[in-house]
C-alpha atoms as a PDB file:
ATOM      1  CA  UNK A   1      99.932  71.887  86.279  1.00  0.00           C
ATOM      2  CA  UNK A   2      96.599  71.700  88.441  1.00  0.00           C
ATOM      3  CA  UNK A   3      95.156  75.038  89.494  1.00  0.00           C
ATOM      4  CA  UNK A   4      96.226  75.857  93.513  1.00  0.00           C
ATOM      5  CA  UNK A   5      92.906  76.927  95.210  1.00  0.00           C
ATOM      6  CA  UNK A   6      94.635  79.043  97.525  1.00  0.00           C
ATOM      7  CA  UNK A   7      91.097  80.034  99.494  1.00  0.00           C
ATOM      8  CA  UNK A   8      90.763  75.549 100.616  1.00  0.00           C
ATOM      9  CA  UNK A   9      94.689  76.442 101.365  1.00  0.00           C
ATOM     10  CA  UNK A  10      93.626  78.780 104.211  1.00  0.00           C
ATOM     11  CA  UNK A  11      90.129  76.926 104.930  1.00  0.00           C
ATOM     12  CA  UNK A  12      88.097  79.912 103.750  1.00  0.00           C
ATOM     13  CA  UNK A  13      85.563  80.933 101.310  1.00  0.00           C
ATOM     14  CA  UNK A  14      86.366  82.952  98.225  1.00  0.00           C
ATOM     15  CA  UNK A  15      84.037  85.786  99.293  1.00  0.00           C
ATOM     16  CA  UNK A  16      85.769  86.140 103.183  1.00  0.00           C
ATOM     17  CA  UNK A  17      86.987  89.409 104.363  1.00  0.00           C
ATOM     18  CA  UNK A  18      90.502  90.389 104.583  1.00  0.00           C
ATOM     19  CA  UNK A  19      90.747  90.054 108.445  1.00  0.00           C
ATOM     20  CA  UNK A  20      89.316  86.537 107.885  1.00  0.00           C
ATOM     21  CA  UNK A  21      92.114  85.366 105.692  1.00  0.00           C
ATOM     22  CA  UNK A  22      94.532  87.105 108.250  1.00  0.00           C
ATOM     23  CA  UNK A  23      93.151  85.193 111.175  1.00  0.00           C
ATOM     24  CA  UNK A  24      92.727  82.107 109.500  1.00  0.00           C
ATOM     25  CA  UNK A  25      96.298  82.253 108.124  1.00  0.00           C
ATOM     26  CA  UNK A  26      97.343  82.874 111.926  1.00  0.00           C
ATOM     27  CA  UNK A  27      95.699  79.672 112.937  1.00  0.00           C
ATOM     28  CA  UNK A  28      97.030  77.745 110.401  1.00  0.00           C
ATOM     29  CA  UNK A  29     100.488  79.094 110.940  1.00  0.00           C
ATOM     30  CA  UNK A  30     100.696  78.435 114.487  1.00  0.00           C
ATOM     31  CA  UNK A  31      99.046  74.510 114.026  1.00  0.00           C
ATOM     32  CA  UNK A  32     101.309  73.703 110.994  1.00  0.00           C
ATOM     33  CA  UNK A  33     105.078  75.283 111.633  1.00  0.00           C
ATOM     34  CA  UNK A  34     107.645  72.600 111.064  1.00  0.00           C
ATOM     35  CA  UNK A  35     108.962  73.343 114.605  1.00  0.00           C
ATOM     36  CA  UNK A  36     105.615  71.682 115.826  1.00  0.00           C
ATOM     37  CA  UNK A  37     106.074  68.832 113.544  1.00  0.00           C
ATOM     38  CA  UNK A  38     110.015  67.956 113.799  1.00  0.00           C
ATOM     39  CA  UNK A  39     110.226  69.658 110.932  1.00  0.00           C
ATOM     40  CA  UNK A  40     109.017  66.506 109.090  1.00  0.00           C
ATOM     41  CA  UNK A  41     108.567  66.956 105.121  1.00  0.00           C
ATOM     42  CA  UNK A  42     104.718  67.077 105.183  1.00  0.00           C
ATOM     43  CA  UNK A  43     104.320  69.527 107.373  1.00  0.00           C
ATOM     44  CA  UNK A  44     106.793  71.684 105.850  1.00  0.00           C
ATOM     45  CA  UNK A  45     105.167  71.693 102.202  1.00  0.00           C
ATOM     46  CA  UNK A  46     101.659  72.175 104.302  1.00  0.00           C
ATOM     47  CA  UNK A  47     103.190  75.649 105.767  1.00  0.00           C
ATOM     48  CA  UNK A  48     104.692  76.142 102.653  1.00  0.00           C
ATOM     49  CA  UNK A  49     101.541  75.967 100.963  1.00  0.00           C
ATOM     50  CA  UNK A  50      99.605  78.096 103.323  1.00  0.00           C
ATOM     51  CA  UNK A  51     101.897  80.895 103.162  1.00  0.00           C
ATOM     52  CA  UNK A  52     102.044  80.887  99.516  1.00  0.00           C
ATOM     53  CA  UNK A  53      97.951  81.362  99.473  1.00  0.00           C
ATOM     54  CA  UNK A  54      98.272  83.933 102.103  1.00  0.00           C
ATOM     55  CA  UNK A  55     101.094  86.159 100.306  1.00  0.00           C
ATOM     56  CA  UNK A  56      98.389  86.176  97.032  1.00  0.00           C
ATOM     57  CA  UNK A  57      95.234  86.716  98.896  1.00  0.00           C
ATOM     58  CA  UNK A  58      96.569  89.138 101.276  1.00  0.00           C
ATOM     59  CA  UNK A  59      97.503  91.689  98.605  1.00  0.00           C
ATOM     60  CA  UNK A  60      94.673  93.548  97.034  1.00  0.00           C
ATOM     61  CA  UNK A  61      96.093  93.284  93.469  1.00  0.00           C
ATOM     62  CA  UNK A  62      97.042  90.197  93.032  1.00  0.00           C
ATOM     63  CA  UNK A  63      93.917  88.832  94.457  1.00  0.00           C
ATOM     64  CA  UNK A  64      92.107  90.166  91.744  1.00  0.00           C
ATOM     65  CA  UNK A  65      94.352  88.783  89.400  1.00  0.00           C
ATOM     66  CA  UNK A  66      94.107  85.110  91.575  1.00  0.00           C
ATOM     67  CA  UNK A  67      89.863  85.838  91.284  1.00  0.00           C
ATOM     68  CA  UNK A  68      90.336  86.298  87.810  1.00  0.00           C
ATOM     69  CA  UNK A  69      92.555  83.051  86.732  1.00  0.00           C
ATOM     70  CA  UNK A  70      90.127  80.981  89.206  1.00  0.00           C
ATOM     71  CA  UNK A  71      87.203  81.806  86.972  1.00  0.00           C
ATOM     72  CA  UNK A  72      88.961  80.581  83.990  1.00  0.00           C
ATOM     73  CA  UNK A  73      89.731  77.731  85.648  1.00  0.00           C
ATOM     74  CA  UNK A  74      86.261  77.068  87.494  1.00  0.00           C
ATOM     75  CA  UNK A  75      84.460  74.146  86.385  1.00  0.00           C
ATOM     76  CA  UNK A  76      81.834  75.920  84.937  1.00  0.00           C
ATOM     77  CA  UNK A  77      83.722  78.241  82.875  1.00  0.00           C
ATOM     78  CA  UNK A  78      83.756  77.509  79.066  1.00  0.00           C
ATOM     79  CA  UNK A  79      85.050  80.280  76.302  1.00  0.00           C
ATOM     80  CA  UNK A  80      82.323  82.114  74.835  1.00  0.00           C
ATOM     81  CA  UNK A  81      82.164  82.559  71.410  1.00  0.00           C
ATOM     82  CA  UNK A  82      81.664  87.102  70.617  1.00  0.00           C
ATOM     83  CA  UNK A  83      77.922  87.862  70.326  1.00  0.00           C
ATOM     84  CA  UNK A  84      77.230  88.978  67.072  1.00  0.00           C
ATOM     85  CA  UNK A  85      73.950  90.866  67.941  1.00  0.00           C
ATOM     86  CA  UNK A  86      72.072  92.953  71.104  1.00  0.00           C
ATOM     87  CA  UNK A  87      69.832  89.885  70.987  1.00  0.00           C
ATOM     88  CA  UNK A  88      72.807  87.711  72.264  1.00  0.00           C
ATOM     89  CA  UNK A  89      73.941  89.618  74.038  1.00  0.00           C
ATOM     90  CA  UNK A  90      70.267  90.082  76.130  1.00  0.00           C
ATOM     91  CA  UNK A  91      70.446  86.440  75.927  1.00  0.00           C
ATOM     92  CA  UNK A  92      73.392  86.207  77.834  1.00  0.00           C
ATOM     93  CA  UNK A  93      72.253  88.996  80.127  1.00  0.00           C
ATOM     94  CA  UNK A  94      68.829  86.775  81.054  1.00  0.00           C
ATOM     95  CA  UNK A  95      70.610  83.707  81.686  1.00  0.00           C
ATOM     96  CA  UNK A  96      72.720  85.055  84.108  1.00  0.00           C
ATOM     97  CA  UNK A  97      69.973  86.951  86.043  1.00  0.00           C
ATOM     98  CA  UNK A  98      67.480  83.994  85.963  1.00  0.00           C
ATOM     99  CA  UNK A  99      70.749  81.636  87.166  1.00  0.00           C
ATOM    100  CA  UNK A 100      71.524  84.367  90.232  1.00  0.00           C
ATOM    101  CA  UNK A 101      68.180  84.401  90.873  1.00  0.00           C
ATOM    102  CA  UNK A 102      67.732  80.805  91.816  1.00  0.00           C
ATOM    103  CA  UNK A 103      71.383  81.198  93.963  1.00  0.00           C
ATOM    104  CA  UNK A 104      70.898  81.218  97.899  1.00  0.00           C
ATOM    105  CA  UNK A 105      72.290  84.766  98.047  1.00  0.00           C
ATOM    106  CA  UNK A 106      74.965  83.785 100.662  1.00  0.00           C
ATOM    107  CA  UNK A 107      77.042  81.276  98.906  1.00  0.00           C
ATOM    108  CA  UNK A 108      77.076  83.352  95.429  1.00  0.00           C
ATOM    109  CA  UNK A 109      80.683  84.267  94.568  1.00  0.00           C
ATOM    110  CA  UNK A 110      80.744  87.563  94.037  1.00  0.00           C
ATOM    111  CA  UNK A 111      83.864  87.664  91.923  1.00  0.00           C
ATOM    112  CA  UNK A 112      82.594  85.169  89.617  1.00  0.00           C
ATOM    113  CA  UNK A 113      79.337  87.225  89.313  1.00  0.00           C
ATOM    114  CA  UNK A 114      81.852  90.513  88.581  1.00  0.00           C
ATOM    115  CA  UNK A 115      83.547  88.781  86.158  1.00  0.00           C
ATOM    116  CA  UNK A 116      80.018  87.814  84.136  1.00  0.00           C
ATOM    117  CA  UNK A 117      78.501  90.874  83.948  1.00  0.00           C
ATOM    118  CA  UNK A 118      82.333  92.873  82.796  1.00  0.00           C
ATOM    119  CA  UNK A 119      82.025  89.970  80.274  1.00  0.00           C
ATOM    120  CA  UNK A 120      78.484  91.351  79.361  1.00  0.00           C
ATOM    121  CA  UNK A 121      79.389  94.943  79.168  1.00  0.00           C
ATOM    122  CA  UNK A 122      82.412  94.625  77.145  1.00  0.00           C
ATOM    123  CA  UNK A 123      83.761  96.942  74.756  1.00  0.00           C
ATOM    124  CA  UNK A 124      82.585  94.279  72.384  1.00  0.00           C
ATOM    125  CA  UNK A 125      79.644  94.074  73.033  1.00  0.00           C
ATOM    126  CA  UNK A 126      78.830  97.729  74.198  1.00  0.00           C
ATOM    127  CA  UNK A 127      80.050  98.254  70.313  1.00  0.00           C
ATOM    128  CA  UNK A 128      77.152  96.432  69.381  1.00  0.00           C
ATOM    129  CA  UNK A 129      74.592  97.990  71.330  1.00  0.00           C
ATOM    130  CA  UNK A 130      75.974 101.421  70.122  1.00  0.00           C
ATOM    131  CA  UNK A 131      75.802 100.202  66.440  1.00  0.00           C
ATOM    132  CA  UNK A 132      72.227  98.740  66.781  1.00  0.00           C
ATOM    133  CA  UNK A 133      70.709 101.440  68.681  1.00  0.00           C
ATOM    134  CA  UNK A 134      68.066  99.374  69.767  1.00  0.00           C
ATOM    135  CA  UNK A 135      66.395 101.304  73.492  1.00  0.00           C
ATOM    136  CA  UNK A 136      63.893  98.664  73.997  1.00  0.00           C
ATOM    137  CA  UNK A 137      66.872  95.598  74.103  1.00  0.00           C
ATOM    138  CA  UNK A 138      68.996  97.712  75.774  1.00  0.00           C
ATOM    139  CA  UNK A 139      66.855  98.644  78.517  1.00  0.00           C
ATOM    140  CA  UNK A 140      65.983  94.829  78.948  1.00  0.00           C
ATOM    141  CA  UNK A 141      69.683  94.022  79.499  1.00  0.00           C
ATOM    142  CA  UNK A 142      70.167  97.197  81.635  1.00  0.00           C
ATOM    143  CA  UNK A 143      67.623  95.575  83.634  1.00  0.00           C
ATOM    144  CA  UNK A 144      68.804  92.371  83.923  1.00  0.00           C
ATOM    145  CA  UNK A 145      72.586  93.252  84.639  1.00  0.00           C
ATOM    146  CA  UNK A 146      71.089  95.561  87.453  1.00  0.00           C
ATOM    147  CA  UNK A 147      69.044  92.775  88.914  1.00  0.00           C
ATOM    148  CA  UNK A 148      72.273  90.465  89.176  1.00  0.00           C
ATOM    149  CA  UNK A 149      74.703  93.545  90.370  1.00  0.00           C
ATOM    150  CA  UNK A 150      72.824  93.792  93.087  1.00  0.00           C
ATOM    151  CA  UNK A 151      73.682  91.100  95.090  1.00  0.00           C
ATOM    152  CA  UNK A 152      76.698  92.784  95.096  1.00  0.00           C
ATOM    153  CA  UNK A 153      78.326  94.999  97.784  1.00  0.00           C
ATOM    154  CA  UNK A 154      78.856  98.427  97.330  1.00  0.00           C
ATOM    155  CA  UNK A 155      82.315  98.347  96.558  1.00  0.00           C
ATOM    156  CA  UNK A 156      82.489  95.321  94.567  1.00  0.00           C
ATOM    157  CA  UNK A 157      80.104  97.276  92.116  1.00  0.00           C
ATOM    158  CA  UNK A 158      81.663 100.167  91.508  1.00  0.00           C
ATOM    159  CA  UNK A 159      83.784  98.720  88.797  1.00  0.00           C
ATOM    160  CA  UNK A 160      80.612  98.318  86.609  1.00  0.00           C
ATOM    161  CA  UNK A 161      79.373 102.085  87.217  1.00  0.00           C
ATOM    162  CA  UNK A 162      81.391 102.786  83.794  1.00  0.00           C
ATOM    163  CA  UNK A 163      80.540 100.156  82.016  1.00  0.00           C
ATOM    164  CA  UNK A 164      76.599 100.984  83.075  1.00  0.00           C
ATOM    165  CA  UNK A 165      77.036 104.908  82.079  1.00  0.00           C
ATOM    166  CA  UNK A 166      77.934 103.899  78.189  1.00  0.00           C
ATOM    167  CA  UNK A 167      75.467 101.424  78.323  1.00  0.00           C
ATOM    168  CA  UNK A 168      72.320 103.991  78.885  1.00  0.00           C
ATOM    169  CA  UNK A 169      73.877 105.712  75.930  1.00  0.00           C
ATOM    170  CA  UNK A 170      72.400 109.032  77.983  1.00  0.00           C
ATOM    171  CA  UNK A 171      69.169 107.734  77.745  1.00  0.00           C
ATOM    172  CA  UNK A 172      67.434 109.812  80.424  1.00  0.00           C
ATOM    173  CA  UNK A 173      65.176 106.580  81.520  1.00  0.00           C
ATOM    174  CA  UNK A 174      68.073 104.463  81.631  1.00  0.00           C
ATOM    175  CA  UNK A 175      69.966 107.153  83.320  1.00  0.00           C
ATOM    176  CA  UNK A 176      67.360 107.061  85.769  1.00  0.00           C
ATOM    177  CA  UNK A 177      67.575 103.609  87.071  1.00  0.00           C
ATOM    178  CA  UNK A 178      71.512 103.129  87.120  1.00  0.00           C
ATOM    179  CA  UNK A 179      71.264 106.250  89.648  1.00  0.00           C
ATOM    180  CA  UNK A 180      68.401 104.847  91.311  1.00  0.00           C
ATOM    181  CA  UNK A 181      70.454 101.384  91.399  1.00  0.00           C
ATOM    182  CA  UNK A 182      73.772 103.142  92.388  1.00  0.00           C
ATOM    183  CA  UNK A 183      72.255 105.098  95.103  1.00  0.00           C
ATOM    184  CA  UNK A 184      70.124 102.183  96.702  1.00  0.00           C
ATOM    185  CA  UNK A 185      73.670  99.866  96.468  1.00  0.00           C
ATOM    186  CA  UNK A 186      75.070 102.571  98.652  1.00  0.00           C
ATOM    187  CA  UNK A 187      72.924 103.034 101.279  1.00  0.00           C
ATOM    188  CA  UNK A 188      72.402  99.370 101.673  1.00  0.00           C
ATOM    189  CA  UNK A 189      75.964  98.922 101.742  1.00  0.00           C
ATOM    190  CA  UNK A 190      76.293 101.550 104.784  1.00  0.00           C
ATOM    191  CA  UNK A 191      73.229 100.772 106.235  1.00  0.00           C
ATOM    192  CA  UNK A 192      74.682  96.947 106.772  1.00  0.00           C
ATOM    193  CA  UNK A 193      78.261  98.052 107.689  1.00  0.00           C
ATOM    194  CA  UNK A 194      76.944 100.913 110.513  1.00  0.00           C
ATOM    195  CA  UNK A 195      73.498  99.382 111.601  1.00  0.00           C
ATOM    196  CA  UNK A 196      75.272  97.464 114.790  1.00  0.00           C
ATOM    197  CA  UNK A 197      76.449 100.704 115.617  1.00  0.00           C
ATOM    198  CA  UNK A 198      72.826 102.702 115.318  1.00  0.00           C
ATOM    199  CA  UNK A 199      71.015  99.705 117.095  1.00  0.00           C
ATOM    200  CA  UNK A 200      73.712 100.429 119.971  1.00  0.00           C
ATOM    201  CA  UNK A 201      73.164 104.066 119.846  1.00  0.00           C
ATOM    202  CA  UNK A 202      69.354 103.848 119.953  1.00  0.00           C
ATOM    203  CA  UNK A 203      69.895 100.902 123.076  1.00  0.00           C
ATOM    204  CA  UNK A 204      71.795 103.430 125.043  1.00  0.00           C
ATOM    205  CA  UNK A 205      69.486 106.255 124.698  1.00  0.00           C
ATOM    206  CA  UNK A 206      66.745 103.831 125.481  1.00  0.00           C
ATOM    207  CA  UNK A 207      68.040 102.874 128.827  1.00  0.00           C
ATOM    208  CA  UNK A 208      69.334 107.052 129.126  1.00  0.00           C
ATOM    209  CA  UNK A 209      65.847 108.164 128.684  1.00  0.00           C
ATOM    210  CA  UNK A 210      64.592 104.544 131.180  1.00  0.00           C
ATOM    211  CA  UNK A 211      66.848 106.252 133.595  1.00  0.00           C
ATOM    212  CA  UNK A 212      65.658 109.910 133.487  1.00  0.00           C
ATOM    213  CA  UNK A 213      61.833 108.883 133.670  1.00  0.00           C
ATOM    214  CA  UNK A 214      62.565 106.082 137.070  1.00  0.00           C
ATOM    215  CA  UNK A 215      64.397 109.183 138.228  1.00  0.00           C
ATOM    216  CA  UNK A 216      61.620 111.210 137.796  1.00  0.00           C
ATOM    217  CA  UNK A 217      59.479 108.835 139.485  1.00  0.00           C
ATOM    218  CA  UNK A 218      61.503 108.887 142.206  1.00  0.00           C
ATOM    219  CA  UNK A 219      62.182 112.481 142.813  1.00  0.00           C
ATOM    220  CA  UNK A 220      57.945 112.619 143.023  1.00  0.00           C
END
């Protein structure tokens, strides 16, 4: 049975917003109900469809789960065999940080990316690393799993922060730059999400203090 892309359902992309599935869904709805159509077959199995995508992507949960059975089913995906060493598993660390780095940053799909790195820091392999106790490999694939999280939002991070913390293996260097990493996420995150509203604030007291100083002029 072929894999229902339930984002092409709805005409959006896998990395859209909540409200954009919502609104898109509305569109749809309102173009495709069989009422519209004389309730002709096609049209019926097209609304069908569309609702069935919206029900899964709509709720949090199971569009994780949806995210998740899409990678295995993504062209691209083929199952890995275990790494049997920390320098496998910093090979698989560089690959993926040299492929994000040649991505256009807006079309990466950030579940897919989650998925990679949780593959990367799996219990598996985190065994590995613990068994080996090898700092300098370590830190390499510390770096290189930071360098790929971060074109990732805030929240969409937070998942790894774990994962991360029993990688460093309390290293206080390692330590070091998942705080810097987790802190800089953060801000950029909040900065991005709130910046229309600061630029507004700063606009209005720009024209306030305009105001006061023609004011001035005037009352001279």
């Amino acid at each position: 049975m072929a894999f229902k892309d339930h984002y092409q359902a709805l005409g959006v992309s896998p990395s859209a917003s909540a409200d954009a599935i919502k609104r898109s869904f509305r569109k749809l709805a309102m173009e495709l109900h069989p009422d519209k159509h004389n309730n002709s077959a096609a049209a019926t199995e097209k609304f069908s469809r569309i609702n069935e995508a919206y029900a899964v992507l709509s709720d949090p949960k199971k569009r994780a789960e949806y995210n998740y059975q899409r990678y295995l089913n993504h062209s691209h995906y083929k199952e890995k065999p275990l790494a049997r060493s920390a320098e496998e598993i910093l090979l698989q660390s560089s690959k993926l940080a040299v492929d994000i780095q040649h991505r256009d940053p807006l079309r990466i799909d950030r579940d897919i990316l989650l998925f990679r790195l949780m593959e990367i820091l799996s219990d598996h392999n985190l065994g590995i690393l613990e068994e080996e106790k090898n700092n300098a490999v370590t830190t390499s694939i510390l770096q290189n799993i930071l360098a790929s999280a971060f074109h990732l939002p805030f929240p969409y991070a937070k998942p790894l922060f774990s994962k991360l913390n029993a990688l460093a293996e309390n290293d206080a260097g390692n330590t070091r730059l998942i705080t810097q990493f987790v802190r800089q996420s953060s801000q950029q995150y909040f900065w991005n999400r709130y910046k229309i509203y600061v630029a507004l604030a700063l606009a209005a007291l720009f024209c306030f203090l305009t105001y006061l100083a023609t004011k001035g002029n005037q009352a001279v």
